[in-house]
Structures are given as structure tokens and as C-alpha cells.
Protein backbone atom coordinates (compact mmCIF):
# COMPACT_ATOMS: atom_id res chain seq x y z
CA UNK A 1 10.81 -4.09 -34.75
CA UNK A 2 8.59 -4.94 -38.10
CA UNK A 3 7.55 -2.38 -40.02
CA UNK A 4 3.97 -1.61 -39.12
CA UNK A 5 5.32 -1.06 -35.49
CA UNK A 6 7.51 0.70 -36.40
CA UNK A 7 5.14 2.74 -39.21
CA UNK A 8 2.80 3.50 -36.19
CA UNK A 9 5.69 4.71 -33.93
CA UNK A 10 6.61 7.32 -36.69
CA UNK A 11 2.91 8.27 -37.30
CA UNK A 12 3.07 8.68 -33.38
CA UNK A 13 6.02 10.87 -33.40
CA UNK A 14 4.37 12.95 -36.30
CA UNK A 15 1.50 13.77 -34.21
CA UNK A 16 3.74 14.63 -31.02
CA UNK A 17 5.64 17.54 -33.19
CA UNK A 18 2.27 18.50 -35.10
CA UNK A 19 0.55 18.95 -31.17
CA UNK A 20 3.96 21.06 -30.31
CA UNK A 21 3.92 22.75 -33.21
CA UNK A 22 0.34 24.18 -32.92
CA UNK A 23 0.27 24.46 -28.65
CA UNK A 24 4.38 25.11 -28.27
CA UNK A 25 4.60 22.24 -25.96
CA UNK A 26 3.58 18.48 -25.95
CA UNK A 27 1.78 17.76 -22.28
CA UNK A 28 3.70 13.79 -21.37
CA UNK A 29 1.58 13.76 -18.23
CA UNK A 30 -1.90 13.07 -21.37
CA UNK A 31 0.23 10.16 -22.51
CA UNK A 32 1.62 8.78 -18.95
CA UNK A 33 -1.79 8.68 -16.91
CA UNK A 34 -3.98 6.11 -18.09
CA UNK A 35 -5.91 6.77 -15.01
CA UNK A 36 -9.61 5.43 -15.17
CA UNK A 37 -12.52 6.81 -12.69
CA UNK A 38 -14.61 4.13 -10.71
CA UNK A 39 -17.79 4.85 -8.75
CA UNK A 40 -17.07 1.36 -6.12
CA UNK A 41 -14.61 -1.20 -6.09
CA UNK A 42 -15.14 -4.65 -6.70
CA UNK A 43 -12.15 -6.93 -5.29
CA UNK A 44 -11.70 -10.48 -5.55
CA UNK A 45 -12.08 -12.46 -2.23
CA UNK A 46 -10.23 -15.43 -3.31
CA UNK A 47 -7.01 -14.71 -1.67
CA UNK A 48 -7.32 -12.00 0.18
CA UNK A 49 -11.03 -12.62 3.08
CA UNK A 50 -13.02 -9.34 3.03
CA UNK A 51 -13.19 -9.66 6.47
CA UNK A 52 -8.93 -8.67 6.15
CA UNK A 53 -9.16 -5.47 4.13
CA UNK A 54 -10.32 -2.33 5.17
CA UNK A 55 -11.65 0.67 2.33
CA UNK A 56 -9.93 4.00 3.59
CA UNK A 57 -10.26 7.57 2.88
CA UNK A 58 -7.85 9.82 3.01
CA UNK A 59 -7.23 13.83 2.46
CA UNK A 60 -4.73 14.98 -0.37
CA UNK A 61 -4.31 18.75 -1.57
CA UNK A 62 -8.38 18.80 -0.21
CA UNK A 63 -9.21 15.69 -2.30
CA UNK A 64 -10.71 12.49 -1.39
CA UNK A 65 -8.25 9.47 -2.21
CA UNK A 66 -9.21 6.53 -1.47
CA UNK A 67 -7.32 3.21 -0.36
CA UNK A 68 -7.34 -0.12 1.00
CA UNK A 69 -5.07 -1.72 3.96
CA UNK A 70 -4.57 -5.18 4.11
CA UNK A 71 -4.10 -7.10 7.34
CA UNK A 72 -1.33 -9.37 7.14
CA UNK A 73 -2.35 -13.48 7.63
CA UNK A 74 0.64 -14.54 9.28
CA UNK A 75 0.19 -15.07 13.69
CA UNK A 76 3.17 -12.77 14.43
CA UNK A 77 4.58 -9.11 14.17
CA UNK A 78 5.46 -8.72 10.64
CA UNK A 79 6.20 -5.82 8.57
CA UNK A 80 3.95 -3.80 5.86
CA UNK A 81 4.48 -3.51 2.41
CA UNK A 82 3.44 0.33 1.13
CA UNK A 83 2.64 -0.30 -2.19
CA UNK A 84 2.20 2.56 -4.84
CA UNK A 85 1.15 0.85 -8.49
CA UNK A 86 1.72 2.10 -12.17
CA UNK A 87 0.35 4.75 -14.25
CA UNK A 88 -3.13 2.54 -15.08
CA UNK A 89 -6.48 2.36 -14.30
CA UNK A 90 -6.88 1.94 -10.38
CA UNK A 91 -6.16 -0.50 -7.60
CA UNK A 92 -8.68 -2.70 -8.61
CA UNK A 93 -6.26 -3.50 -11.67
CA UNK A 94 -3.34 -3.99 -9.45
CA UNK A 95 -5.37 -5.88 -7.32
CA UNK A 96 -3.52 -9.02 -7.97
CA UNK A 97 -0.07 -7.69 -6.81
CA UNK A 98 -1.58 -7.17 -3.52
CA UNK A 99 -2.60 -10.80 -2.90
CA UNK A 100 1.04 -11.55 -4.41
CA UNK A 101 2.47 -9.45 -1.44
CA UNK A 102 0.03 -10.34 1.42
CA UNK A 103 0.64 -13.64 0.31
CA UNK A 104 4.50 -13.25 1.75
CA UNK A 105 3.22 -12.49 4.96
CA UNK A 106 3.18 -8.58 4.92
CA UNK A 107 0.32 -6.26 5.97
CA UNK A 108 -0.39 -3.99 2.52
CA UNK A 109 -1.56 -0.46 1.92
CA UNK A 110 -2.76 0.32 -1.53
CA UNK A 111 -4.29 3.76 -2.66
CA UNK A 112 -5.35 5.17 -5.95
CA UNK A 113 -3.76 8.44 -6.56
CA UNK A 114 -5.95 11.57 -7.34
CA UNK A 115 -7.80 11.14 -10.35
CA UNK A 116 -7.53 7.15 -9.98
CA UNK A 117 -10.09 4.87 -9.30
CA UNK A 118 -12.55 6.75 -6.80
CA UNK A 119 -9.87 9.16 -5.87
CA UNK A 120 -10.89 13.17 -6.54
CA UNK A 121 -8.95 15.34 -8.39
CA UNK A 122 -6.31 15.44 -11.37
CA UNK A 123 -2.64 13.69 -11.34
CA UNK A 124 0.37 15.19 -11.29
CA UNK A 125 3.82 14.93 -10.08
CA UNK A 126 3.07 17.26 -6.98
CA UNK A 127 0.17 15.86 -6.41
CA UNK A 128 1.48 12.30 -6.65
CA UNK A 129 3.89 13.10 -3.68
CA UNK A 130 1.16 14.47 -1.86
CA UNK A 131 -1.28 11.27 -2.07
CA UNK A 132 2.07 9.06 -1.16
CA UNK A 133 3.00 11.26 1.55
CA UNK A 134 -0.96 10.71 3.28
CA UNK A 135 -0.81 7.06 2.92
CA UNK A 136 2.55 6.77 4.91
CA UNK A 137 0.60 8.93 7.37
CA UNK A 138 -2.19 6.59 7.44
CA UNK A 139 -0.08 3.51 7.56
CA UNK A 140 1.68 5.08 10.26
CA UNK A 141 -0.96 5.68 12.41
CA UNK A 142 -2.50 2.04 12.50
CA UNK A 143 -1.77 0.49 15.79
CA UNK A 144 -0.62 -3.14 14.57
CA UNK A 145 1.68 -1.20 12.12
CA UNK A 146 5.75 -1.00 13.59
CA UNK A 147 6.31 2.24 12.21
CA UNK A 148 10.52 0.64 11.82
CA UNK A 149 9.16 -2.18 9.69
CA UNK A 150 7.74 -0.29 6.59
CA UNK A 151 8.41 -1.31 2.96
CA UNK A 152 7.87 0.93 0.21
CA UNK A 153 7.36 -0.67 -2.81
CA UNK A 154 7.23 0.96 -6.25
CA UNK A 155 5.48 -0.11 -10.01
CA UNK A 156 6.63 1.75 -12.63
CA UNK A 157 4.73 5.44 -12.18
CA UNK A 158 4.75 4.46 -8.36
CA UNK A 159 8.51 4.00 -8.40
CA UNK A 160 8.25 7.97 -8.70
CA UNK A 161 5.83 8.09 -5.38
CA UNK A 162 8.39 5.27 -3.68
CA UNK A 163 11.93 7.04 -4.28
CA UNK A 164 10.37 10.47 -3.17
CA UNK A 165 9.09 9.20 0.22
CA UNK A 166 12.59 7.45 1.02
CA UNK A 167 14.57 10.56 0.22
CA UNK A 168 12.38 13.86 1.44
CA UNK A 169 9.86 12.24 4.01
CA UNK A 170 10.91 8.82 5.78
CA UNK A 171 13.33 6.44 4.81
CA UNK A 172 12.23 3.24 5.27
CA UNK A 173 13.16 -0.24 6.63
CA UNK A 174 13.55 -1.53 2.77
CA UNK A 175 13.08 -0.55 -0.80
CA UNK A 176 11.24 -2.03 -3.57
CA UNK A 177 11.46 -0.43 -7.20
CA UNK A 178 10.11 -2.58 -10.16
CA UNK A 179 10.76 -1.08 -13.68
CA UNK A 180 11.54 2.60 -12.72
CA UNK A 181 12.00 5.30 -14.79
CA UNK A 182 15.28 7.78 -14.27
CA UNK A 183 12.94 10.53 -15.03
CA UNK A 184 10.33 12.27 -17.30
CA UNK A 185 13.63 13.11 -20.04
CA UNK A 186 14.87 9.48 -20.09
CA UNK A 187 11.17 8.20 -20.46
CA UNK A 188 10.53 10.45 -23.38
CA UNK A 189 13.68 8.93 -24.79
CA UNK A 190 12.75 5.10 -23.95
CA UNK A 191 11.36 2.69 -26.35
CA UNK A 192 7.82 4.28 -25.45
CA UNK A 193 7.93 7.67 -27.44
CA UNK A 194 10.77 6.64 -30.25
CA UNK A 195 13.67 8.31 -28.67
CA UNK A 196 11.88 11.88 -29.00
CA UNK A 197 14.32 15.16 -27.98
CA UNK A 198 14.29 16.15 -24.13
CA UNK A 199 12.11 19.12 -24.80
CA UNK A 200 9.76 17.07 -25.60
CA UNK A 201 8.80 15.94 -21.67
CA UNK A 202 6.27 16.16 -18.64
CA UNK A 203 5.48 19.24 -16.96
CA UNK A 204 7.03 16.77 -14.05
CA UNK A 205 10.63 16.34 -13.56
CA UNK A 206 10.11 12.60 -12.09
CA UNK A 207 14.22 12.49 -11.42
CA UNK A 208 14.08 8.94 -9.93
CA UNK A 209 18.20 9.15 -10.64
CA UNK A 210 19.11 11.97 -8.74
CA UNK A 211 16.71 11.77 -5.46
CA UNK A 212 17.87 7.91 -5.12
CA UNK A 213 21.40 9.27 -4.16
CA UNK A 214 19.72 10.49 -0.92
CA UNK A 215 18.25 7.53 -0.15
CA UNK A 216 20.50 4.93 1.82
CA UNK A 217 17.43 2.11 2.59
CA UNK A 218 18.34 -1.41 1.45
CA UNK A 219 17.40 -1.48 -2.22
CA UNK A 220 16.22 -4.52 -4.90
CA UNK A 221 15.12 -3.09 -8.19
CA UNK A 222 14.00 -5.75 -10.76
CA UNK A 223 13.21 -4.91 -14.31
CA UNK A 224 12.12 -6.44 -17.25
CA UNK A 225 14.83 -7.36 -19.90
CA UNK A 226 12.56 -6.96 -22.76
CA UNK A 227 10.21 -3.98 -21.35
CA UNK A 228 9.28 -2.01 -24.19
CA UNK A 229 8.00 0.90 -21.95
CA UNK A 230 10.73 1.83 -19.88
CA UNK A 231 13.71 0.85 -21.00
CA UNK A 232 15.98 -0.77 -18.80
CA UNK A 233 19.46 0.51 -20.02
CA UNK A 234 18.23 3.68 -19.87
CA UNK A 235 16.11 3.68 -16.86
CA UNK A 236 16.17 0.88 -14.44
CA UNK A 237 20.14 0.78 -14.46
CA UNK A 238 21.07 4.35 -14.31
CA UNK A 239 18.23 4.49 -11.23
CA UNK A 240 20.62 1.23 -9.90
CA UNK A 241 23.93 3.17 -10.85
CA UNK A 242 23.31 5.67 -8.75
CA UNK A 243 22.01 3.71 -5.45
CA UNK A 244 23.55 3.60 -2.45
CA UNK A 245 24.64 0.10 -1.38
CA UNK A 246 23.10 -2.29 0.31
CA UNK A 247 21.62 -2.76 -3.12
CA UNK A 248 20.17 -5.77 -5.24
CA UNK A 249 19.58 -5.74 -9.39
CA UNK A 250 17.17 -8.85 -10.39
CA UNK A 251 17.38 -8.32 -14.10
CA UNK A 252 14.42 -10.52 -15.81
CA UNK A 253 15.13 -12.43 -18.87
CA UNK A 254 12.12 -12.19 -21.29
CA UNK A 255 9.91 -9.83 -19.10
CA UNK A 256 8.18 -6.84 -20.42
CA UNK A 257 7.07 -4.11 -18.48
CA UNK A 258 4.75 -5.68 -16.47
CA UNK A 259 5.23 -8.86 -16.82
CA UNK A 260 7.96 -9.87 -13.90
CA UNK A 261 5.79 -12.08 -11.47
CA UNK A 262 4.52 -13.89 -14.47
CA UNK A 263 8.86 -14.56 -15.52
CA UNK A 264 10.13 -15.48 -12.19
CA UNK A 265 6.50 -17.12 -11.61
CA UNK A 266 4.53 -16.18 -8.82
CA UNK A 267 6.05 -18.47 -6.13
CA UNK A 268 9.71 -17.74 -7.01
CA UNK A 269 8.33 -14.40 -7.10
CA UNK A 270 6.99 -14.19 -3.46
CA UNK A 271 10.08 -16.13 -2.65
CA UNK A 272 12.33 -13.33 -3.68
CA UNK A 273 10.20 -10.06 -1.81
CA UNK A 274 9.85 -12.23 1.53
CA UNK A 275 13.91 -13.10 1.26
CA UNK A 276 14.99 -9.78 0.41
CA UNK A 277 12.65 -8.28 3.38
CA UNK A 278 13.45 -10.84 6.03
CA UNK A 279 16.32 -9.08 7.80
CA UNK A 280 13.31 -6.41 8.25
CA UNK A 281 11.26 -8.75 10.44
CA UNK A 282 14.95 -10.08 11.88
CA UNK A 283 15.82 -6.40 12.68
């Protein structure tokens, strides 16, 4: 780390004690949600044929969230990737990880979280489980879904909405987490916020690490070995740790937080989700 990093870090850590000091306690959530409001979506075509995605809305804690499902390319049954993206901006930035995964073959839901995107409302952790829980829902209820072939996969912030849906709702046919965080203590701690003390954390819990123990889905987490967000010794390996078997750890040389499919690149990439979720389309 040089020493303007780490200068701003410590000018960063300053200001965290100064807001405590003055409103008792720092509010994570202000520093985790990057979300970004949009008034339409504008989605490439390139991969994905308009005529193949379909703009849904859904109900949350009486909020509008809004989402788009993905019909999968591929001639027969095949399974459906529910995909819950990171703590920025809106589906339309994660936009490109959707063509990744309908690229393997998968039908794929993708929703913006309240306060995301077009989606009403503010985030939080409840809330968060509540938008995740109404997209299984949907996803559930569309007629070329098989309800017993349903991935949940998980970026970052959506690891959160992933791990919660596999241990309190449904448990699903196979688990994706990329970069998780154990929970809102451990990412306080992370390279992120310069190792600040516990108290310092989320009005959320986020305990990734303890709900995964309920959850007994076939697992691959992947994390970057150089993420400087959420770090993975900290994070992605105590989440791993404490996994059931069967269970998979793709640990990225060189990859920061969000850079994984860029690493591997994108064909050894789509090479790895369709392997690991075969045995779905087998079972």
C-alpha cells in the first residue's frame, strides 16, 4: 500500500470516528449501497435479442421492484440462473453478467433491489430478503421454469440475498457465491474500511457465515485473490469454512473484487458455471 492510499484510508477512518462521535453510531448501510435511481433501462441487444427478455414488476414491502427474465437460447429444458448483483448502481450495470450466464445456456432472472435502478423504496438488509424472496416467487411461477432446476447465484451484496434464500426460503438445485462477505463485522474489518472495531458496523447483521451452515445445496464460491473490498481470508473462506459439502473454492489469482470473468476470461469463465451446474440439467 503507498502512502497516499494509505494517507486517504486514515483520513477515511478519521471521518468514520468524527461521524460516531457527533451521531453515536456510524450508519455502514451510507457506505455499502451505491445504489443509483433510473427512470428506463437501456440494455444492450448484442447478445442477449430483445425479443428474449421480458421487463417485470414485482411487489416488495408495497414497493415497485422491477426486473428482467431472460429466456434461455438453448432448444431443450434447461435450468435458470437467479441472479442477485452487488451493492452498485442497477442491473443495467450488471448487465453484462447476464449475457455471460445466458450465454451457458440458462434462463436468467435479474432484479434491482428497492432503491436500485427503477425499483421504489430504500435498501436494507430486511428489505433485501424481501425483494429476493419475490423474485424466486416470480421465477417460480413462469411456466417454462422447472421449479427443481433453480440456481441462485450471488455478487458480492447479492451473496447476502443468495445465502438467505437457500437457508430460510428454498434451497435450491445449486449455489453460486462470488466474493461474499461473512457479514457486516468482518466487512467493516476487510481491506475496505482499514480494519475499523466491530462497533463500528451496519444496522444489518448480513451473517453470510452462520446461515450457510443451514444450507446443504451444492456450493462453488470463487473469489478474487487480490480483492481489495472484501477480503478473501476474512470473508470468502470463512463463508467456505463453514459450508456444507458438496462444495467447490475457485480461488482467482490476480482478481479484484470484481474482476473474476475478466481473470479466468470469459469463455473459461462460462466454462466453469455451465460445468459446475450440469449435474442440475443431468438430475
Amino acid at each position: 500500500m503507498n502512502d497516499r492510499i494509505r494517507q486517504s484510508l486514515v483520513l477515511l477512518a478519521c471521518a468514520v470516528c468524527a461521524a460516531c462521535a457527533v451521531n453515536g453510531c456510524f450508519n455502514l448501510d451510507d457506505a455499502l449501497f451505491h445504489q443509483t435511481k433510473l427512470s428506463f433501462y437501456s440494455l444492450r441487444t448484442t447478445v442477449i435479442p430483445e425479443s428474449c427478455r421480458t421487463q417485470v414488476v414485482l411487489e416488495s414491502q408495497g414497493n415497485k421492484i422491477y426486473g428482467y427474465f431472460v429466456k434461455s437460447h438453448a432448444p431443450l429444458q434447461t435450468y435458470t440462473v437467479l441472479y442477485h448483483h452487488g451493492n452498485k448502481d442497477h442491473l443495467q450495470f450488471y448487465w453484462d453478467r447476464v449475457e455471460l450466464l445466458y450465454r451457458t445456456g440458462a434462463n436468467v432472472f435479474v432484479y434491482d433491489y428497492q432503491g436500485f435502478g427503477m425499483s421504489e423504496g430504500e435498501p436494507s438488509e430486511e428489505g433485501i430478503y424481501s425483494d429476493a424472496a419475490a423474485a424466486l416467487h416470480y421465477v417460480q411461477s413462469r411456466p417454462e421454469v422447472d421449479a427443481k432446476r433453480i440456481v441462485y447465484y450471488g455478487f458480492s451484496l447479492g451473496c447476502a440475498a443468495a445465502v438467505h434464500l437457500a437457508a430460510n426460503v428454498q434451497s435450491p438445485a445449486a449455489l453460486i457465491l462470488e466474493a461474499p462477505f461473512a457479514s457486516s463485522s468482518a466487512l467493516a474489518k476487510s481491506g475496505y474500511l482499514l480494519d475499523l472495531p466491530s462497533s463500528y458496523v451496519m444496522r444489518g447483521v448480513y451473517d453470510n457465515a452462520e446461515k450457510i451452515k443451514r444450507v446443504h445445496a451444492r456450493l462453488l464460491l470463487m473469489h478474487g485473490e487480490s480483492d481489495t473490498f472484501i477480503d478473501i481470508q476474512q470473508n470468502g473462506q470463512v463463508v467456505f469454512d463453514n459450508a456444507n459439502e458438496p462444495k467447490t473454492f475457485l480461488r482467482v489469482p490476480g482478481a479484484n473484487h470484481s474482476e473474476i470473468p475478466l481473470k479466468l476470461g470469459e469463455e473459461h469463465y462460462i466454462d466453469i458455471v455451465r460445468t459446475f451446474i450440469a449435474p442440475v440439467i443431468i438430475n
